[in-house]
N, C-alpha and C. Protein backbone atom coordinates (compact mmCIF):
# COMPACT_ATOMS: atom_id res chain seq x y z
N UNK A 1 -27.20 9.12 -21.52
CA UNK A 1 -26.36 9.96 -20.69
C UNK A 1 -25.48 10.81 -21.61
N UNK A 2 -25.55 11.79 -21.49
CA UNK A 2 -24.74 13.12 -21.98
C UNK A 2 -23.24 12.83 -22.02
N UNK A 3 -22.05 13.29 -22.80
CA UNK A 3 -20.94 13.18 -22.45
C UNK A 3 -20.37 13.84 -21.60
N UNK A 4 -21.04 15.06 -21.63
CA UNK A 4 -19.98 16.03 -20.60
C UNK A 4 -20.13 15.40 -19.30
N UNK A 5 -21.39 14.43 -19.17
CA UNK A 5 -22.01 13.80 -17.68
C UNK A 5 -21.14 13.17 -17.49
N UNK A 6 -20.88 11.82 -18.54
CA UNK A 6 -20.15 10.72 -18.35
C UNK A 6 -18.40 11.35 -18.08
N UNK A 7 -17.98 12.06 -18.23
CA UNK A 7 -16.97 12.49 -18.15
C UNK A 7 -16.13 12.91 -16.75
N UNK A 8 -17.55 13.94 -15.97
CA UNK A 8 -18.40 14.35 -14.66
C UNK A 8 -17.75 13.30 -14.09
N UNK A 9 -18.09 12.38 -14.16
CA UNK A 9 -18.76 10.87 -13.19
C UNK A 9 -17.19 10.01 -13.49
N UNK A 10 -16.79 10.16 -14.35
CA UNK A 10 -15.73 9.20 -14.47
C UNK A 10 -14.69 8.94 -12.99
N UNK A 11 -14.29 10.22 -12.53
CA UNK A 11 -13.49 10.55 -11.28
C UNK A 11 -14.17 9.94 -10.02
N UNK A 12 -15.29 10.48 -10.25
CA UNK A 12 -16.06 9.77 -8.84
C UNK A 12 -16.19 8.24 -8.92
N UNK A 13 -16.55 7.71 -9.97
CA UNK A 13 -16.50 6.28 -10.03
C UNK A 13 -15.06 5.45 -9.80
N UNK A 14 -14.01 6.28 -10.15
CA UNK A 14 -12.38 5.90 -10.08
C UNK A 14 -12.62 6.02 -8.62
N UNK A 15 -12.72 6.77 -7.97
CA UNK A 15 -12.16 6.78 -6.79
C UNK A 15 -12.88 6.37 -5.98
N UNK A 16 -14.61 5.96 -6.23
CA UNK A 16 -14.88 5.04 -5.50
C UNK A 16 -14.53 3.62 -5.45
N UNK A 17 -14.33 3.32 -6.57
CA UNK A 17 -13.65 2.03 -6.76
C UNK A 17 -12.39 2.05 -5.83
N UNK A 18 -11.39 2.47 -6.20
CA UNK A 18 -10.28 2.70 -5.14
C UNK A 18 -10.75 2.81 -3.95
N UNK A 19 -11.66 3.59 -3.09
CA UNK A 19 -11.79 3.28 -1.55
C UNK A 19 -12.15 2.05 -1.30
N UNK A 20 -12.90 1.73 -2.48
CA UNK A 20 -13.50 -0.02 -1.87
C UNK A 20 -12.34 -1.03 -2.13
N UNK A 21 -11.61 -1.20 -3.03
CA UNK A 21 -10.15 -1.71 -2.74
C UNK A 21 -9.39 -1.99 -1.86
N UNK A 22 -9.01 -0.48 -1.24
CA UNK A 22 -8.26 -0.28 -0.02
C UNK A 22 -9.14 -0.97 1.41
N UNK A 23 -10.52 -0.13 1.15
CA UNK A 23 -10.90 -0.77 2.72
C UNK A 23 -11.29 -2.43 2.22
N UNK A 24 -11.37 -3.05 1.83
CA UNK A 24 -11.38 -4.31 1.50
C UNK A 24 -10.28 -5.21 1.47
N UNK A 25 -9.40 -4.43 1.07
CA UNK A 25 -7.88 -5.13 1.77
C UNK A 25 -7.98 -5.19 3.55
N UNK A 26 -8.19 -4.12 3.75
CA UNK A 26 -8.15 -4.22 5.25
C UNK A 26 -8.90 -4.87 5.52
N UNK A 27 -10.13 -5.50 5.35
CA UNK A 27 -11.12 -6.37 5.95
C UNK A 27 -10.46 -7.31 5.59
N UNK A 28 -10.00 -7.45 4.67
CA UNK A 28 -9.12 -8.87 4.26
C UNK A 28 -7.80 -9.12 5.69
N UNK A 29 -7.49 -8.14 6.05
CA UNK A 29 -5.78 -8.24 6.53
C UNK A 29 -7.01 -8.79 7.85
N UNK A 30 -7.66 -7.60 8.50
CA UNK A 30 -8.07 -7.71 9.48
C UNK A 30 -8.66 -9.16 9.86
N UNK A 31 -9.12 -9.63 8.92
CA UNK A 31 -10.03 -11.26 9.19
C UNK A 31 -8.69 -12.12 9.00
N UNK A 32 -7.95 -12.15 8.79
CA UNK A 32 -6.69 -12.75 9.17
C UNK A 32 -6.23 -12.65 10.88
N UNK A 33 -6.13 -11.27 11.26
CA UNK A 33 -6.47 -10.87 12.60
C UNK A 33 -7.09 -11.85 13.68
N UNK A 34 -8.02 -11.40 13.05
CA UNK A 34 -9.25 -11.91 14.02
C UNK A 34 -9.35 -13.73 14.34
N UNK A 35 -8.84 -14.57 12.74
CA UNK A 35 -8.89 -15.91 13.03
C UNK A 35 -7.83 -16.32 13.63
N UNK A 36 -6.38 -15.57 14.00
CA UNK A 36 -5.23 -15.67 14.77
C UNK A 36 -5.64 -16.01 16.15
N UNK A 37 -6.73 -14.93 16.57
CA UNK A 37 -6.66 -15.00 17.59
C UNK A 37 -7.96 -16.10 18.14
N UNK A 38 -8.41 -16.56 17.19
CA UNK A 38 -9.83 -17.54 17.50
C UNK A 38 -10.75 -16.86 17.33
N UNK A 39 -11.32 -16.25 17.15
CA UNK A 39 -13.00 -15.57 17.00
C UNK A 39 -12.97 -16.08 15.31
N UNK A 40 -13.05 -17.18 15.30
CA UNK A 40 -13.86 -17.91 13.90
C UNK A 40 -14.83 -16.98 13.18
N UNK A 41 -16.26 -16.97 14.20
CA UNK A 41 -17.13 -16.25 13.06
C UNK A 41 -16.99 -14.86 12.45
N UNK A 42 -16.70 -14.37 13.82
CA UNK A 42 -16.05 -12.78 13.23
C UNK A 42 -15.09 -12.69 12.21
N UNK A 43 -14.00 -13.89 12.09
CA UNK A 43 -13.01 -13.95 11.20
C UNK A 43 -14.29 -14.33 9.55
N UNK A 44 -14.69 -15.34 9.59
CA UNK A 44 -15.48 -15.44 8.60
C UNK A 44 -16.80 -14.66 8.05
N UNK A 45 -17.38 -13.54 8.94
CA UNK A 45 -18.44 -12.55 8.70
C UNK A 45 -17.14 -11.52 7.80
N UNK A 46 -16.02 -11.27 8.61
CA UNK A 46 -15.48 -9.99 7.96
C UNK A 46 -15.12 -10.82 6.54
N UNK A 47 -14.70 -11.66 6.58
CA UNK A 47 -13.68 -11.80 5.34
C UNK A 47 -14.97 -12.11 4.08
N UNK A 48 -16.25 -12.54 4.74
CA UNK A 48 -17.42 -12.31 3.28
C UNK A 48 -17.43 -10.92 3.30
N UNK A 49 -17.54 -10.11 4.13
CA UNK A 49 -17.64 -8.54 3.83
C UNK A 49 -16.33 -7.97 2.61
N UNK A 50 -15.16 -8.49 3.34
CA UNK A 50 -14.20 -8.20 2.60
C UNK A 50 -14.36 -8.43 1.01
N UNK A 51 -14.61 -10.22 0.80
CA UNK A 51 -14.84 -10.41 -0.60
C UNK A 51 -16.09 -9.34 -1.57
N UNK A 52 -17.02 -9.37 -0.51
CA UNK A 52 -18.04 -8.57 -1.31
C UNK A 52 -17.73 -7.33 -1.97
N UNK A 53 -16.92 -6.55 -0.89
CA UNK A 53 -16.50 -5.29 -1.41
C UNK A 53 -15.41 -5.47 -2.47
N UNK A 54 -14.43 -6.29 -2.29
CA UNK A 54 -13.86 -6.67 -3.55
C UNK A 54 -14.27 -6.69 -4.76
N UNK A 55 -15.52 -7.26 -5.11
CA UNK A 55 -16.11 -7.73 -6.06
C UNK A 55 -16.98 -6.51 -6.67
N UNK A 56 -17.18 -5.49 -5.50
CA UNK A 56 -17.87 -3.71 -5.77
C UNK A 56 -16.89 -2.99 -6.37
N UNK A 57 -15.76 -3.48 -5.80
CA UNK A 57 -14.47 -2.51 -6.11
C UNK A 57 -13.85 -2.55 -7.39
N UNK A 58 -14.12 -4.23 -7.93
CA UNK A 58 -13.51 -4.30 -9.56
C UNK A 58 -14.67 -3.90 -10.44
N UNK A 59 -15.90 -4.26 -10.08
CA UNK A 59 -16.59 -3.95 -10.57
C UNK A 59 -16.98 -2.31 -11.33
N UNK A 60 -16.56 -1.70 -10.01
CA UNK A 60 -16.78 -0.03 -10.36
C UNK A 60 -15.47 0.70 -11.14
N UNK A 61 -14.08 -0.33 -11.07
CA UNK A 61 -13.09 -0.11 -11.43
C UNK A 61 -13.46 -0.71 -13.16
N UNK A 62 -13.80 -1.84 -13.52
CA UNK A 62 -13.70 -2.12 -14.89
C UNK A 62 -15.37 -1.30 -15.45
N UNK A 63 -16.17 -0.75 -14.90
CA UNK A 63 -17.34 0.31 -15.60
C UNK A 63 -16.64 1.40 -15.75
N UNK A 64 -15.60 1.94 -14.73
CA UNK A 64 -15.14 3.20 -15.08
C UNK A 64 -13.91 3.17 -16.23
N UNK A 65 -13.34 2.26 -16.58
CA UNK A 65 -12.52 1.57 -17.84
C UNK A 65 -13.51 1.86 -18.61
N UNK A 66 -14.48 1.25 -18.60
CA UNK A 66 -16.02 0.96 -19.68
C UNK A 66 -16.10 2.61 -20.10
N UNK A 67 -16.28 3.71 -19.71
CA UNK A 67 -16.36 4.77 -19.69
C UNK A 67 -15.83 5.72 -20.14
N UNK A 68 -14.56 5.32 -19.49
CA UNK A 68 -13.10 5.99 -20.49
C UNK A 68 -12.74 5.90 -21.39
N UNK A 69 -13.40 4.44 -22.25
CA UNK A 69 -13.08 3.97 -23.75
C UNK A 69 -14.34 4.61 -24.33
N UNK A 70 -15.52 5.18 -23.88
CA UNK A 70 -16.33 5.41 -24.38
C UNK A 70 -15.88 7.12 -25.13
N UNK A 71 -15.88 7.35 -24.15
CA UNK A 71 -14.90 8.80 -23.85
C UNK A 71 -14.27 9.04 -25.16
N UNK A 72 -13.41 8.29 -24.94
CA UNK A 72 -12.15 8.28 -26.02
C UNK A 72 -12.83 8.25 -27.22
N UNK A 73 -13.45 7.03 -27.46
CA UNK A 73 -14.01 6.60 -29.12
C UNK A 73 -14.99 8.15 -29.33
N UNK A 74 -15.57 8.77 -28.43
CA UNK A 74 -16.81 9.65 -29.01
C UNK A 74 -15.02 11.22 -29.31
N UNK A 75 -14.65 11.67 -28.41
CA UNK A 75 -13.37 12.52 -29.19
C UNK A 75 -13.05 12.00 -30.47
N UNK A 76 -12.65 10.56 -30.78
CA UNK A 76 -12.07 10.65 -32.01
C UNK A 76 -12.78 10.62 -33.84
N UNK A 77 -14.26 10.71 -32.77
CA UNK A 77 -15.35 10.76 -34.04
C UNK A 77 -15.52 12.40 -34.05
């Protein structure tokens, strides 16, 4: 991959990471919601949804870290 690409892509990967964060909190808040009121499985379908996206969200957050150091080290050569 090209640098000027990786560079391209850095923003979009930041900020997808960040939407999956945010709406993953909310699946989180929301399955709290939902087991308040008794609907068990729905409480436990959302809150694996929730974790999953969590786990998309750091994920795309520490590659786009991965990226930015790449970034950096190829400028200072």
């Amino acid at each position: 991959m090209k640098t000027g690409l990786r560079y391209r892509l850095l923003p979009v990967i930041l900020i997808a990471g960040l939407l999956l964060l945010v709406f993953s909190t909310y699946l989180l808040i929301l399955s709290i919601g939902y087991m308040e009121r008794g609907y068990v499985g729905t409480s436990l379908l959302t809150l694996l949804i929730g974790f999953s996206l969590l786990s998309s969200s750091l994920y795309l957050l520490r590659l786009s870290a991965h990226v930015y150091a790449i970034e950096r080290k190829g400028e200072k050569e």
